[in-house]
C-alpha atoms as a PDB file:
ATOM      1  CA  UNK A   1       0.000   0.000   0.000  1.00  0.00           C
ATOM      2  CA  UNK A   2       1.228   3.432  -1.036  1.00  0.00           C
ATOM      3  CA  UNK A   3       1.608   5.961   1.944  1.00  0.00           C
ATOM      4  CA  UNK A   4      -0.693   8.074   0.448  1.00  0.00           C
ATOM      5  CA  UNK A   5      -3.239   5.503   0.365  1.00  0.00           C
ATOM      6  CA  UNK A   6      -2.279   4.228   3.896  1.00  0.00           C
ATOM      7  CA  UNK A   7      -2.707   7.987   4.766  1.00  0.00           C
ATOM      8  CA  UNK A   8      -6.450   8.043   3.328  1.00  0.00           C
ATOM      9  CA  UNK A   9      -7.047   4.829   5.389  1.00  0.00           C
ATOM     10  CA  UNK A  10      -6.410   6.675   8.824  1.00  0.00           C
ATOM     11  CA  UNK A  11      -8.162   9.916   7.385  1.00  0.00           C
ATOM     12  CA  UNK A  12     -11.017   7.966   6.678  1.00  0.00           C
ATOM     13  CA  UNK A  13     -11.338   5.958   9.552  1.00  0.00           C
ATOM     14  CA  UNK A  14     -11.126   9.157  11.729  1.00  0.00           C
ATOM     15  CA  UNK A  15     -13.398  10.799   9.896  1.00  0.00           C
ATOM     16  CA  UNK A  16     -16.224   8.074  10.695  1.00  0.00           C
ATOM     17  CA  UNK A  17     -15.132   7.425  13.665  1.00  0.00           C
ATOM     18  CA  UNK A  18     -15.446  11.058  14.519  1.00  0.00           C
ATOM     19  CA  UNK A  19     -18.879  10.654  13.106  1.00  0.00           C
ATOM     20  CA  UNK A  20     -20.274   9.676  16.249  1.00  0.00           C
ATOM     21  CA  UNK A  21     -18.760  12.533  18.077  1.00  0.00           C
ATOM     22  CA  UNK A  22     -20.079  15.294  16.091  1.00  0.00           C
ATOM     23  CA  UNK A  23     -23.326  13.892  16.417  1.00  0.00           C
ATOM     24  CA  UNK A  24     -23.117  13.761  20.022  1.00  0.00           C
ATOM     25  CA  UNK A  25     -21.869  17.442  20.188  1.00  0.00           C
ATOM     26  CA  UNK A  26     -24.900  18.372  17.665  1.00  0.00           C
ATOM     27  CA  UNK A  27     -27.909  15.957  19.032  1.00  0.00           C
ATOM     28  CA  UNK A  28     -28.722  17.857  21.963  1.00  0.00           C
ATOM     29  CA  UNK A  29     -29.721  21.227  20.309  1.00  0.00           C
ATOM     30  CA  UNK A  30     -30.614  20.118  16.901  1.00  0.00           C
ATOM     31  CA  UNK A  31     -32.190  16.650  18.294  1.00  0.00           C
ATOM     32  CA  UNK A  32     -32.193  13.435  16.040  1.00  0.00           C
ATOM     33  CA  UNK A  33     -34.488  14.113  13.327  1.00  0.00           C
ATOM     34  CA  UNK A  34     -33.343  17.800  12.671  1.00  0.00           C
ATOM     35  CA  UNK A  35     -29.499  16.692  12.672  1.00  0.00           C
ATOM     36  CA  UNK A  36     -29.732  14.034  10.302  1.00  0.00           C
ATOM     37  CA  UNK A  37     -31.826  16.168   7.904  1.00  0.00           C
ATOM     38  CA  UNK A  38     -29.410  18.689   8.089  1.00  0.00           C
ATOM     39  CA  UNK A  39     -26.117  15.929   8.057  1.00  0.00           C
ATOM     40  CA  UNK A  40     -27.683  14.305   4.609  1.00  0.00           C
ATOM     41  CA  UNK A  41     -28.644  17.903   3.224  1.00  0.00           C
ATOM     42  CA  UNK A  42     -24.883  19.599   3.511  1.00  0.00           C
ATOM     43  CA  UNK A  43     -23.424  16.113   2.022  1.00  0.00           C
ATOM     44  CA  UNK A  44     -26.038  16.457  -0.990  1.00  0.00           C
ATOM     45  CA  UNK A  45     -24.693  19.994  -1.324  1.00  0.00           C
ATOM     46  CA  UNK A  46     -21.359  18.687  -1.691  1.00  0.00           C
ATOM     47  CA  UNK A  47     -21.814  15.744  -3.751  1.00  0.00           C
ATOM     48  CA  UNK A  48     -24.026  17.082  -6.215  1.00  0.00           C
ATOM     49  CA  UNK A  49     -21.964  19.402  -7.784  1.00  0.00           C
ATOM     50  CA  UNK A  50     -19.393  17.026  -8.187  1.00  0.00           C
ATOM     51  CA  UNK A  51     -21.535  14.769  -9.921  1.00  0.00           C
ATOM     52  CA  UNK A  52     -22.301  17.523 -12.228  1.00  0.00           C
ATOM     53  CA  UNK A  53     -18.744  18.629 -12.865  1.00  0.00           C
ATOM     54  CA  UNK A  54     -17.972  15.222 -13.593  1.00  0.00           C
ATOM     55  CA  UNK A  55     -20.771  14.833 -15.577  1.00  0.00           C
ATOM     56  CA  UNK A  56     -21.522  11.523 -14.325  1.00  0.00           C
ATOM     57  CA  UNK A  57     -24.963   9.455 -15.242  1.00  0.00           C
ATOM     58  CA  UNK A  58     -26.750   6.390 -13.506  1.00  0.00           C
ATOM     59  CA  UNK A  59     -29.092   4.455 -15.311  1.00  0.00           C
ATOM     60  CA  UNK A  60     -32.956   5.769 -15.384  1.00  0.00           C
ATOM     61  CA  UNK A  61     -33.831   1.609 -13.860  1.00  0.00           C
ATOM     62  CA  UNK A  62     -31.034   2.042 -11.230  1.00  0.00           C
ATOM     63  CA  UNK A  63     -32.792   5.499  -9.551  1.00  0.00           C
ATOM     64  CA  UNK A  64     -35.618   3.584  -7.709  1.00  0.00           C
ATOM     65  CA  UNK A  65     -32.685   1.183  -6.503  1.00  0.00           C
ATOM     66  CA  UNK A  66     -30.464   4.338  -5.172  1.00  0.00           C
ATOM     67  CA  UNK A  67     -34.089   5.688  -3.773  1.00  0.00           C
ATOM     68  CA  UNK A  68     -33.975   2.554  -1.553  1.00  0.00           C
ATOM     69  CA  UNK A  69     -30.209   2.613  -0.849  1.00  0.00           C
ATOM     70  CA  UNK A  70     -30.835   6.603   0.186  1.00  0.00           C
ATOM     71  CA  UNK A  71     -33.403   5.621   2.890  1.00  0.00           C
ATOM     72  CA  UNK A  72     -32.414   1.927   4.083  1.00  0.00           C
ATOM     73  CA  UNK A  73     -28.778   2.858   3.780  1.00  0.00           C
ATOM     74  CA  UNK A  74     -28.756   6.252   4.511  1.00  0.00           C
ATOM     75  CA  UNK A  75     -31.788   7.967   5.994  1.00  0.00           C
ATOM     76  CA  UNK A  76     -32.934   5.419   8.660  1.00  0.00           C
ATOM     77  CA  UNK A  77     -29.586   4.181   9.925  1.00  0.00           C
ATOM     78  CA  UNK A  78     -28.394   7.426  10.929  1.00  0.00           C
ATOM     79  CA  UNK A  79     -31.673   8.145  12.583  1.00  0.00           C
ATOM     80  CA  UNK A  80     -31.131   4.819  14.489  1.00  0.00           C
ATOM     81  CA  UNK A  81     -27.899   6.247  15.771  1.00  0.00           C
ATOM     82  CA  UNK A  82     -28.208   9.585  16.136  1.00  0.00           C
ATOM     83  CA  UNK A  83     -31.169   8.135  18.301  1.00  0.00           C
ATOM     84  CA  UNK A  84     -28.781   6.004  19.953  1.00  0.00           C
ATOM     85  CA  UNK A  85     -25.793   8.388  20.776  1.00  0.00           C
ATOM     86  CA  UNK A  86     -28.329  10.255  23.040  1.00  0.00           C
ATOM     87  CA  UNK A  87     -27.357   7.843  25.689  1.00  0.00           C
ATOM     88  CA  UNK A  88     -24.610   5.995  24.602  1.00  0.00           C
ATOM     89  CA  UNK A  89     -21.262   6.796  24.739  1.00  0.00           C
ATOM     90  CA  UNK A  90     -19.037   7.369  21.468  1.00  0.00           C
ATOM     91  CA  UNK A  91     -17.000   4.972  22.334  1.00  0.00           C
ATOM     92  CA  UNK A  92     -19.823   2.339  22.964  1.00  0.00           C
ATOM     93  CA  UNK A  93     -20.941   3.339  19.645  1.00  0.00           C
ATOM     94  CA  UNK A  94     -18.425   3.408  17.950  1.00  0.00           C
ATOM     95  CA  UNK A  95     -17.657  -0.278  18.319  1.00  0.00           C
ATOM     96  CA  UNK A  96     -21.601  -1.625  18.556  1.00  0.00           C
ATOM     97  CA  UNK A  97     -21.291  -0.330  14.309  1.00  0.00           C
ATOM     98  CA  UNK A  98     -18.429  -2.404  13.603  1.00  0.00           C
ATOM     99  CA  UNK A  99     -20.909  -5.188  13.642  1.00  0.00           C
ATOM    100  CA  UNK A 100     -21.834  -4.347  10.139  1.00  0.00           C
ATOM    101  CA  UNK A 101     -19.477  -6.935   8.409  1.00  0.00           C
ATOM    102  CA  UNK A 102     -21.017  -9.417  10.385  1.00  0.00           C
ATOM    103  CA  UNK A 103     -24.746  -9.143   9.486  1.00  0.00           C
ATOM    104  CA  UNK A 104     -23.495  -8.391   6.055  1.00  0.00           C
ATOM    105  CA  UNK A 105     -21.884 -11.794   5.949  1.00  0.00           C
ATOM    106  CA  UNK A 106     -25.608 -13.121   7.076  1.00  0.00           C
ATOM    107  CA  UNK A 107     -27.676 -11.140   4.788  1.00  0.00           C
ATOM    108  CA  UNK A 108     -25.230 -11.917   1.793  1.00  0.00           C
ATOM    109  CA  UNK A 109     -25.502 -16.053   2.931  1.00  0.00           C
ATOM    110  CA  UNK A 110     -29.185 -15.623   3.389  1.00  0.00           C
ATOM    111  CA  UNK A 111     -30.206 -13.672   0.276  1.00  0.00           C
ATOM    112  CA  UNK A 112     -27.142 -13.823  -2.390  1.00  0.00           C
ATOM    113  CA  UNK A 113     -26.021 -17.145  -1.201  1.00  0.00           C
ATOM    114  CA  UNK A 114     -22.765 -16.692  -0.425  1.00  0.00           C
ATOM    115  CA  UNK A 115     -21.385 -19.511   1.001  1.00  0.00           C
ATOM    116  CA  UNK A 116     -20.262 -19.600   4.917  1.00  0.00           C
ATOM    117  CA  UNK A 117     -17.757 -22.000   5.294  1.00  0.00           C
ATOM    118  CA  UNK A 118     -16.033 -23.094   8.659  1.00  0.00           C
ATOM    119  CA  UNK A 119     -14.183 -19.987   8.968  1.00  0.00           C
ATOM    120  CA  UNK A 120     -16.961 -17.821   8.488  1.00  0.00           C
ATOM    121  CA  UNK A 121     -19.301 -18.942  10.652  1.00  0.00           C
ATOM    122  CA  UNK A 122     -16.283 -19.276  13.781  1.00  0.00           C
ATOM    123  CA  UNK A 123     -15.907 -15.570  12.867  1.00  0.00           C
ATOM    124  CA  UNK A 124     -20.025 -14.753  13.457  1.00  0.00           C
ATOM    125  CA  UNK A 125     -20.019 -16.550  16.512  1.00  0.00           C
ATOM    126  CA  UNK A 126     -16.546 -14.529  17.241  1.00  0.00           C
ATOM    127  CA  UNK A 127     -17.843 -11.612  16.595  1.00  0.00           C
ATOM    128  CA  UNK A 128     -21.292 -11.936  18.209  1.00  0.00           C
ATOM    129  CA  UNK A 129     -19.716 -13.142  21.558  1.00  0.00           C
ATOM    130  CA  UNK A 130     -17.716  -9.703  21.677  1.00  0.00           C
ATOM    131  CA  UNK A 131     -21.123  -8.294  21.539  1.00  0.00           C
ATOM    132  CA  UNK A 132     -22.249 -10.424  24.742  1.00  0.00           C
ATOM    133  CA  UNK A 133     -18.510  -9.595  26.466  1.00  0.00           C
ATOM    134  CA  UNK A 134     -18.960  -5.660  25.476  1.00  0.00           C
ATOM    135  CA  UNK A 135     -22.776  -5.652  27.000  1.00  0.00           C
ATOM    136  CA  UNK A 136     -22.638  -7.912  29.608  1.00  0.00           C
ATOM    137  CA  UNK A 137     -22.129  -5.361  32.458  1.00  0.00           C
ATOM    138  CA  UNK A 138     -25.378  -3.617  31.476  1.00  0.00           C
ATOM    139  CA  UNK A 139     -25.702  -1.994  34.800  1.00  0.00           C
ATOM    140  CA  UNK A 140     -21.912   0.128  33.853  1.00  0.00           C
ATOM    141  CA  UNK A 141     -23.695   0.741  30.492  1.00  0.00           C
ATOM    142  CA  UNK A 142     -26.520   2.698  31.824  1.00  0.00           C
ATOM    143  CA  UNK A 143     -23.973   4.692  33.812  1.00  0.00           C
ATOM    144  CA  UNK A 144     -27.127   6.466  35.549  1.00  0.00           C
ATOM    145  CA  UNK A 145     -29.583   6.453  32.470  1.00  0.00           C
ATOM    146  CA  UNK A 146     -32.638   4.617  32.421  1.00  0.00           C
ATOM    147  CA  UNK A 147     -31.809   0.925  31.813  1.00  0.00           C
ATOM    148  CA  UNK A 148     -34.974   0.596  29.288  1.00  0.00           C
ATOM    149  CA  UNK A 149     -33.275   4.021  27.724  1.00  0.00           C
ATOM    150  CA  UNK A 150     -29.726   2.075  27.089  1.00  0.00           C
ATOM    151  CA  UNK A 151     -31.351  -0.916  25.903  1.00  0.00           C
ATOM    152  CA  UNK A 152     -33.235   1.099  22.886  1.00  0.00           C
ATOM    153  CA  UNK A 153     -30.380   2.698  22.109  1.00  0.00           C
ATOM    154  CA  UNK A 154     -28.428  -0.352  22.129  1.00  0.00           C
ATOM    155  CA  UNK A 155     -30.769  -2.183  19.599  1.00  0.00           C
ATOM    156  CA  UNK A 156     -30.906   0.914  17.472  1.00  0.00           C
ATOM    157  CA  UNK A 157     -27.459   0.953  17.125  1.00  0.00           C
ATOM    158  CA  UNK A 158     -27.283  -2.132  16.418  1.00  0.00           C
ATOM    159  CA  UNK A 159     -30.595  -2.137  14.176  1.00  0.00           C
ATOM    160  CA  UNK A 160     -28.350   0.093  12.027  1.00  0.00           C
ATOM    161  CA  UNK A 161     -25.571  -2.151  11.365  1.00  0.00           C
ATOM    162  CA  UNK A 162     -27.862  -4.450  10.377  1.00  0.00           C
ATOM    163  CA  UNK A 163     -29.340  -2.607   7.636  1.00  0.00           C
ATOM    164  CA  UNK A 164     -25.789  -0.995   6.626  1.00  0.00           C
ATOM    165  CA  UNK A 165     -25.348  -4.980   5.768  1.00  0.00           C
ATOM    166  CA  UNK A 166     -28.867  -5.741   4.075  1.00  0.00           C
ATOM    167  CA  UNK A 167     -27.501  -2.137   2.169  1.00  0.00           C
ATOM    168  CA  UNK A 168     -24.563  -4.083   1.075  1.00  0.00           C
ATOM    169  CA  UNK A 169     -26.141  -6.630   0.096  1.00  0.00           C
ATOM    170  CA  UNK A 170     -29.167  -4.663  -1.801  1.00  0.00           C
ATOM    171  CA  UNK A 171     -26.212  -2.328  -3.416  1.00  0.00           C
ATOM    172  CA  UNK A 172     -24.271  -5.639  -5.183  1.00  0.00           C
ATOM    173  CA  UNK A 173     -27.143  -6.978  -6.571  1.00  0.00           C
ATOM    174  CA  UNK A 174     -29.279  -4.205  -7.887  1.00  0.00           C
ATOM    175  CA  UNK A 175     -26.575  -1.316  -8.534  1.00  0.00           C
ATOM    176  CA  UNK A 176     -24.010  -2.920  -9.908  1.00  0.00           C
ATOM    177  CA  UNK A 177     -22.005  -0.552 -12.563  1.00  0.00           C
ATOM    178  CA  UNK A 178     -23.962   2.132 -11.257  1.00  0.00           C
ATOM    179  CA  UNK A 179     -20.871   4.303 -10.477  1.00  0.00           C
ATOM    180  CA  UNK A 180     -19.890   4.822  -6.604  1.00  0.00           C
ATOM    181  CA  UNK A 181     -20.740   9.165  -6.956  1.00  0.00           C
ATOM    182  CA  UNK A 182     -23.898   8.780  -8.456  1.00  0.00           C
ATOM    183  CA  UNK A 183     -24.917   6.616  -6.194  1.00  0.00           C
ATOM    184  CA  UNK A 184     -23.426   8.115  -3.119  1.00  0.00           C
ATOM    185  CA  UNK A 185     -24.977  11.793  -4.408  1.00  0.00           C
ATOM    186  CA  UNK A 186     -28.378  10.633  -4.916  1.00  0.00           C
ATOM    187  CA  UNK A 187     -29.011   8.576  -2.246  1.00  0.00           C
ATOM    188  CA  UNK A 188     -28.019  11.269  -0.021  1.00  0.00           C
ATOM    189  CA  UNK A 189     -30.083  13.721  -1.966  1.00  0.00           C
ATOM    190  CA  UNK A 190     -32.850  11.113  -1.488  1.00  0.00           C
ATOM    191  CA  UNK A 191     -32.637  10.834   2.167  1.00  0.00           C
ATOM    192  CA  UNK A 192     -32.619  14.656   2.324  1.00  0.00           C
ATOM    193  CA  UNK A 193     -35.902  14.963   0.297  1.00  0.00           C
ATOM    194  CA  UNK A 194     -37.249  12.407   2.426  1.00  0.00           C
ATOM    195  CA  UNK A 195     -36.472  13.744   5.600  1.00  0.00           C
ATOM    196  CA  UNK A 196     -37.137  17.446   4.517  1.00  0.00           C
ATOM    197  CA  UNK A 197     -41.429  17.248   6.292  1.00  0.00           C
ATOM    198  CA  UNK A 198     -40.393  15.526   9.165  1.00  0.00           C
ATOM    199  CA  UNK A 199     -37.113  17.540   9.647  1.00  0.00           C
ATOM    200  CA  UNK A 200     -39.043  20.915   9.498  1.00  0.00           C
ATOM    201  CA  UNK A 201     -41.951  19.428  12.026  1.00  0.00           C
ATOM    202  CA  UNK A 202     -39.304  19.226  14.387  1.00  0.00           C
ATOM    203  CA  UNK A 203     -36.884  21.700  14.000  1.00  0.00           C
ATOM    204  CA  UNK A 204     -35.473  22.838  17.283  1.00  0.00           C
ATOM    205  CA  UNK A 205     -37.622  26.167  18.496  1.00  0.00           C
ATOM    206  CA  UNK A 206     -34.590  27.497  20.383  1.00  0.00           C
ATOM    207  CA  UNK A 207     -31.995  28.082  17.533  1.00  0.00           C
ATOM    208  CA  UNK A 208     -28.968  25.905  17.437  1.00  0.00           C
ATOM    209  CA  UNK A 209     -25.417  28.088  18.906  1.00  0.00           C
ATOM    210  CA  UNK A 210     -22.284  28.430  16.677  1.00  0.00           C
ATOM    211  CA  UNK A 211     -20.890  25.119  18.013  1.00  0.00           C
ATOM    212  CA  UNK A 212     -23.674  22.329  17.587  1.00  0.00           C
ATOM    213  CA  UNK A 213     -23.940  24.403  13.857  1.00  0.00           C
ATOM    214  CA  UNK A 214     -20.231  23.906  13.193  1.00  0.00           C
ATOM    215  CA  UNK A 215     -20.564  20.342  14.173  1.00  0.00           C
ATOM    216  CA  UNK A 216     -23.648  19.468  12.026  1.00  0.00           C
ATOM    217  CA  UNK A 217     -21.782  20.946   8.783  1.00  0.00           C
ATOM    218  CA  UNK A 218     -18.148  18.943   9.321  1.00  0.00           C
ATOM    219  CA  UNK A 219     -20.194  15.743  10.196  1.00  0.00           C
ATOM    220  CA  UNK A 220     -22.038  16.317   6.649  1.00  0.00           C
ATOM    221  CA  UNK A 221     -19.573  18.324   4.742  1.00  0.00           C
ATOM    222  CA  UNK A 222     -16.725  15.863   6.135  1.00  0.00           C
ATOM    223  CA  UNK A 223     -18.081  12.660   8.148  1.00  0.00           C
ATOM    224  CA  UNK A 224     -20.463  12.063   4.932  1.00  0.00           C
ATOM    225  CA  UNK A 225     -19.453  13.933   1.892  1.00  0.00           C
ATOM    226  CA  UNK A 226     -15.792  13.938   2.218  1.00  0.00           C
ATOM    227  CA  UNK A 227     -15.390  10.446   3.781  1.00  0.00           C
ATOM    228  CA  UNK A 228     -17.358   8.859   0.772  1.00  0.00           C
ATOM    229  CA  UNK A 229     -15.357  10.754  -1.634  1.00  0.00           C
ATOM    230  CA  UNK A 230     -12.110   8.852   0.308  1.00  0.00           C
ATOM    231  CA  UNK A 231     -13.585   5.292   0.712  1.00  0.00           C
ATOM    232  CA  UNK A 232     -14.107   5.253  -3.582  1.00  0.00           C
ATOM    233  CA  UNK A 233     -10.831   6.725  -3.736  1.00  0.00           C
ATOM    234  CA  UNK A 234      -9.866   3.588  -1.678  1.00  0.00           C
ATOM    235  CA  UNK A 235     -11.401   0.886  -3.338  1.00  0.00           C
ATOM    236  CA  UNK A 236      -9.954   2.163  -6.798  1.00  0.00           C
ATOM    237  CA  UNK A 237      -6.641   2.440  -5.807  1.00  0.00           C
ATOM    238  CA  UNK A 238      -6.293  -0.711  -2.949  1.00  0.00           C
ATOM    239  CA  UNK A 239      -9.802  -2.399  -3.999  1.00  0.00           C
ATOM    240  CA  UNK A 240     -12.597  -3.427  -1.842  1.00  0.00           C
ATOM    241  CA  UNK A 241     -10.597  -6.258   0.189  1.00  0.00           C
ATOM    242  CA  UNK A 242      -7.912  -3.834   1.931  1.00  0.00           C
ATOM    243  CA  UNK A 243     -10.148  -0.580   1.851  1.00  0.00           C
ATOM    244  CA  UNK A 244     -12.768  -2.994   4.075  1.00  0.00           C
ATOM    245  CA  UNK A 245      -9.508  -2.471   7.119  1.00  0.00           C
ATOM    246  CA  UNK A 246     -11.008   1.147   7.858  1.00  0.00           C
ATOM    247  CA  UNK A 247     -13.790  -1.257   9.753  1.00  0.00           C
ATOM    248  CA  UNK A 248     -10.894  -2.403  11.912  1.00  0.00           C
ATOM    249  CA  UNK A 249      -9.516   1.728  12.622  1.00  0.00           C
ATOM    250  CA  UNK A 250     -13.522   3.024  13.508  1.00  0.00           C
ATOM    251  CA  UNK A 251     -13.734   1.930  17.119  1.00  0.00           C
ATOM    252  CA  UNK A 252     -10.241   3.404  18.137  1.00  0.00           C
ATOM    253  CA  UNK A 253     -10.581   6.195  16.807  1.00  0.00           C
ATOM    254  CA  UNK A 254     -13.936   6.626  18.005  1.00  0.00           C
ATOM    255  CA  UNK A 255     -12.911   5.755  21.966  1.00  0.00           C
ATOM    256  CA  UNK A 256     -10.163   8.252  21.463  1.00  0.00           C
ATOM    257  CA  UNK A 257     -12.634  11.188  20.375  1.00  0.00           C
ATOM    258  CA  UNK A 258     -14.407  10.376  23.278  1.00  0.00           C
ATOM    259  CA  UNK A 259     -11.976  10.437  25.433  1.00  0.00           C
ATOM    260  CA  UNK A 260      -9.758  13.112  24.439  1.00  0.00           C
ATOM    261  CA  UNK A 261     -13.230  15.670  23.838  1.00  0.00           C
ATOM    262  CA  UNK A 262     -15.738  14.594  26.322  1.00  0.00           C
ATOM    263  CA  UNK A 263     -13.859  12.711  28.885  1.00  0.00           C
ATOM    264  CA  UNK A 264     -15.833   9.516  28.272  1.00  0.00           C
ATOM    265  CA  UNK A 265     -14.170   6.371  30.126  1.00  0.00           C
ATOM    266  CA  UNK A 266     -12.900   3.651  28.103  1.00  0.00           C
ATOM    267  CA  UNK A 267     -12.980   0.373  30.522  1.00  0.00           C
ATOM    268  CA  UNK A 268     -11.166  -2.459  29.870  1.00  0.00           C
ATOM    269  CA  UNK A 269     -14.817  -4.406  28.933  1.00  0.00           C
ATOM    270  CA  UNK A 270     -15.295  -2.164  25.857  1.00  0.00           C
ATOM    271  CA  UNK A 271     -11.318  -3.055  24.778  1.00  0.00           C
ATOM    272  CA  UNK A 272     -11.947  -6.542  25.180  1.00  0.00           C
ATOM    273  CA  UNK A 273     -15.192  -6.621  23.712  1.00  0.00           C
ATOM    274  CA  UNK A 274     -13.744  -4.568  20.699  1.00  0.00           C
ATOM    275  CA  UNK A 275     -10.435  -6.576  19.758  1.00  0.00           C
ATOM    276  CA  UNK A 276     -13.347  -9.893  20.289  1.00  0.00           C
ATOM    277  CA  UNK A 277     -15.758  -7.890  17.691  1.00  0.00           C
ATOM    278  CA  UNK A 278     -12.868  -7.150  15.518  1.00  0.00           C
ATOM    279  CA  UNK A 279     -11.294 -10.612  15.241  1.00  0.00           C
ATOM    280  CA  UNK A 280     -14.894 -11.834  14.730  1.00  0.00           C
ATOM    281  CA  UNK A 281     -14.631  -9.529  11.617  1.00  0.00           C
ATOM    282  CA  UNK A 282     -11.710 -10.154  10.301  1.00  0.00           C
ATOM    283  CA  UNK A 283     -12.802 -14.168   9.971  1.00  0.00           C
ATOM    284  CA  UNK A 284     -15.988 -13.255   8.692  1.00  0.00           C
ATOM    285  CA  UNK A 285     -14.777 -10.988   6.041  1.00  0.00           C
ATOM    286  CA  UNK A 286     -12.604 -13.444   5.065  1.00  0.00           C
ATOM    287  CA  UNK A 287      -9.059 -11.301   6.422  1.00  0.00           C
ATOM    288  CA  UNK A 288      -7.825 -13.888   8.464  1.00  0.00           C
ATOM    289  CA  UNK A 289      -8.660 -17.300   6.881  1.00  0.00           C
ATOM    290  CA  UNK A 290      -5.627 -18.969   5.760  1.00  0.00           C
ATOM    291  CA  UNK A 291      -5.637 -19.861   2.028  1.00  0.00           C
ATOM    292  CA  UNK A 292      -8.564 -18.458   1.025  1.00  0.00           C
ATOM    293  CA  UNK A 293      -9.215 -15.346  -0.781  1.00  0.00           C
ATOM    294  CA  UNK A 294     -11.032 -12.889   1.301  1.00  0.00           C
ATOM    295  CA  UNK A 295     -14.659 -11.739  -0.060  1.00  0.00           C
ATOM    296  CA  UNK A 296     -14.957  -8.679   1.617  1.00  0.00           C
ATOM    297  CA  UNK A 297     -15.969  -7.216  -1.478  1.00  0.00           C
ATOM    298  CA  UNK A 298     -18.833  -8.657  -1.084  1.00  0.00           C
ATOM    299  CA  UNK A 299     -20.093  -6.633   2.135  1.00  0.00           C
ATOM    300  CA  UNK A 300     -18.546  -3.548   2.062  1.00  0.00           C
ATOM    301  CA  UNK A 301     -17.882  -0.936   4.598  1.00  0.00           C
ATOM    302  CA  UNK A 302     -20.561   1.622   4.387  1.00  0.00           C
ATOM    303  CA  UNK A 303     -20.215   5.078   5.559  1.00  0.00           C
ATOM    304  CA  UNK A 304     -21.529   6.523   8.707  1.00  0.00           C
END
C-alpha cells in the first residue's frame, strides 16, 4: 500500500469514527431528526456538484434502486444512531457499528447465497460473543440512564448495522455498474428529500449556537461527503478487500474522540469486547482465513 493511500485509510477511519462525536456534540440542540436532515442535506450539497462537474450518469432503472439505498442505507440508519448516541457513549458506539461486516456476511448467505464455510461462521459466533462480552455489564452501560433508555439505544445501534449490511447486500445486486458518486450523491439527496417534512416538524424552536452548527456541517460536509469521496478513492486504488480495514480503525478512533473531547471512560470491557468484535470480523470478512481469498468485497464498509 502506497503511503498516500495508507494515509487516506487513517483519514477515513477518523473521519467516521469522529462521526459519532459530532453527532453527540450536535444531538442535543438540533435533536435526532433535525441533525440528520441537516447531516444528509450539507453532504447532498457537496456531492451534487461534483456529480455535475464530472458529468456523471446512472441508469434511469437504477434510480428507484439508489431511492432505496438513500433511505435503508442512509436515511434510517443514521436516525437509528443519532437516536442512539443520546445515551450511549461514542466509544460504545463506535464499536456496537463495527458489527456491520457481520450481518453483512448473514444477509449476503441468506439472500445472495454466499457460502459460509467453517471460517466464516467461527468468525459470526466470534464476533457476536464480543457483543455479549462488550454488554454484559449492562448496569456500567446505563452509567445512571434509564436501563430501558440504554437498551433502545443499544438495539438501534445495532438495528443500524444491520441494515448498513442488508444495504450491502441490496447495493451488489441491484446497482451494480452504477458508479460509486452517483450513487453516493443521490441517495443522499434522497434521504434529504425524504427527511425534509419531518425535519421541518421538528426543528429545534430554540436556535442551534455556533458550536452544535459547526458540528452538524463537518459531520455532513466531512463525516459524509468527504469520507465517501475517500472510501471510492480507496477501493480504486487498494480495492474493496484492503479498503474494508477502515472497519478495523472506527472503534479506536472513536474511543479516542471520546476520550480526548468529552472525557468519556474507556474500561477495559469495551477493549476486550472490541479486539473480540474485531477478530470476529476479520474471519468473517474473510481477512484472516488462511488460504482463502477474502470476499470482503462482497459486504462492504458503508459510511456513517
Amino acid at each position: 500500500m502506497r503511503p498516500q493511500d495508507a494515509a487516506a485509510l487513517v483519514a477515513l477511519a477518523g473521519l467516521w469514527g469522529g462521526s459519532y462525536l459530532l453527532m453527540r456534540i450536535a444531538v442535543g440542540a438540533f435533536g435526532p431528526v433535525a441533525l440528520i436532515e441537516t447531516r444528509v442535506a450539507v453532504a447532498a450539497m457537496l456531492l451534487l456538484p461534483m456529480l455535475i462537474w464530472q458529468g456523471a450518469r446512472i441508469g434511469l432503472r437504477q434510480l428507484a434502486h439508489v431511492a432505496v439505498i438513500g433511505l435503508g442505507n442512509t436515511a434510517i440508519p443514521f436516525l437509528l444512531i443519532a437516536y442512539a448516541i443520546q445515551t450511549l457513549s461514542v466509544g460504545l458506539a463506535s464499536i456496537l457499528n463495527a458489527t456491520s461486516p457481520l450481518f453483512g456476511a448473514i444477509v449476503a448467505w441468506a439472500w445472495l447465497r454466499d457460502p459460509l464455510d467453517r471460517w466464516r461462521v467461527a468468525g459470526l459466533c466470534v464476533g457476536f460473543a464480543g457483543v455479549v462480552v462488550l454488554l454484559g455489564d449492562r448496569a456500567s452501560l446505563a452509567g445512571g440512564a434509564d436501563p430501558s433508555v440504554v437498551a433502545l439505544s443499544i438495539a438501534a445501534t445495532l438495528g443500524a448495522a444491520l441494515m448498513y449490511g442488508i444495504g450491502a447486500s441490496y447495493a451488489r445486486r441491484f446497482l451494480q455498474g452504477a458508479g460509486s458518486l452517483p450513487v453516493a450523491a443521490y441517495s443522499q439527496s434522497v434521504a434529504a428529500l425524504a427527511l425534509a417534512p419531518v425535519g421541518w416538524a421538528y426543528w429545534p424552536a430554540e436556535p442551534p449556537g455556533a458550536v452544535p452548527w459547526a458540528a452538524v456541517v463537518a459531520l455532513g460536509a466531512g463525516c459524509t461527503g468527504l469520507a465517501y469521496l475517500l472510501y471510492f478513492r480507496l477501493i480504486a486504488n487498494i480495492g474493496p478487500v484492503r479498503a474494508i480495514s477502515v472497519t478495523f480503525l472506527i472503534p479506536a478512533f472513536g474511543m479516542f474522540w471520546g476520550r480526548v473531547v468529552l472525557g468519556e471512560p474507556v474500561t477495559l470491557r469495551m477493549l476486550t469486547g472490541a479486539a473480540v468484535i474485531l477478530c470476529g470480523t476479520a474471519l468473517a470478512t474473510g481477512l484472516l482465513a488462511p488460504g482463502r481469498r477474502a470476499t470482503a468485497r462482497r459486504l462492504g464498509a458503508r459510511p456513517r
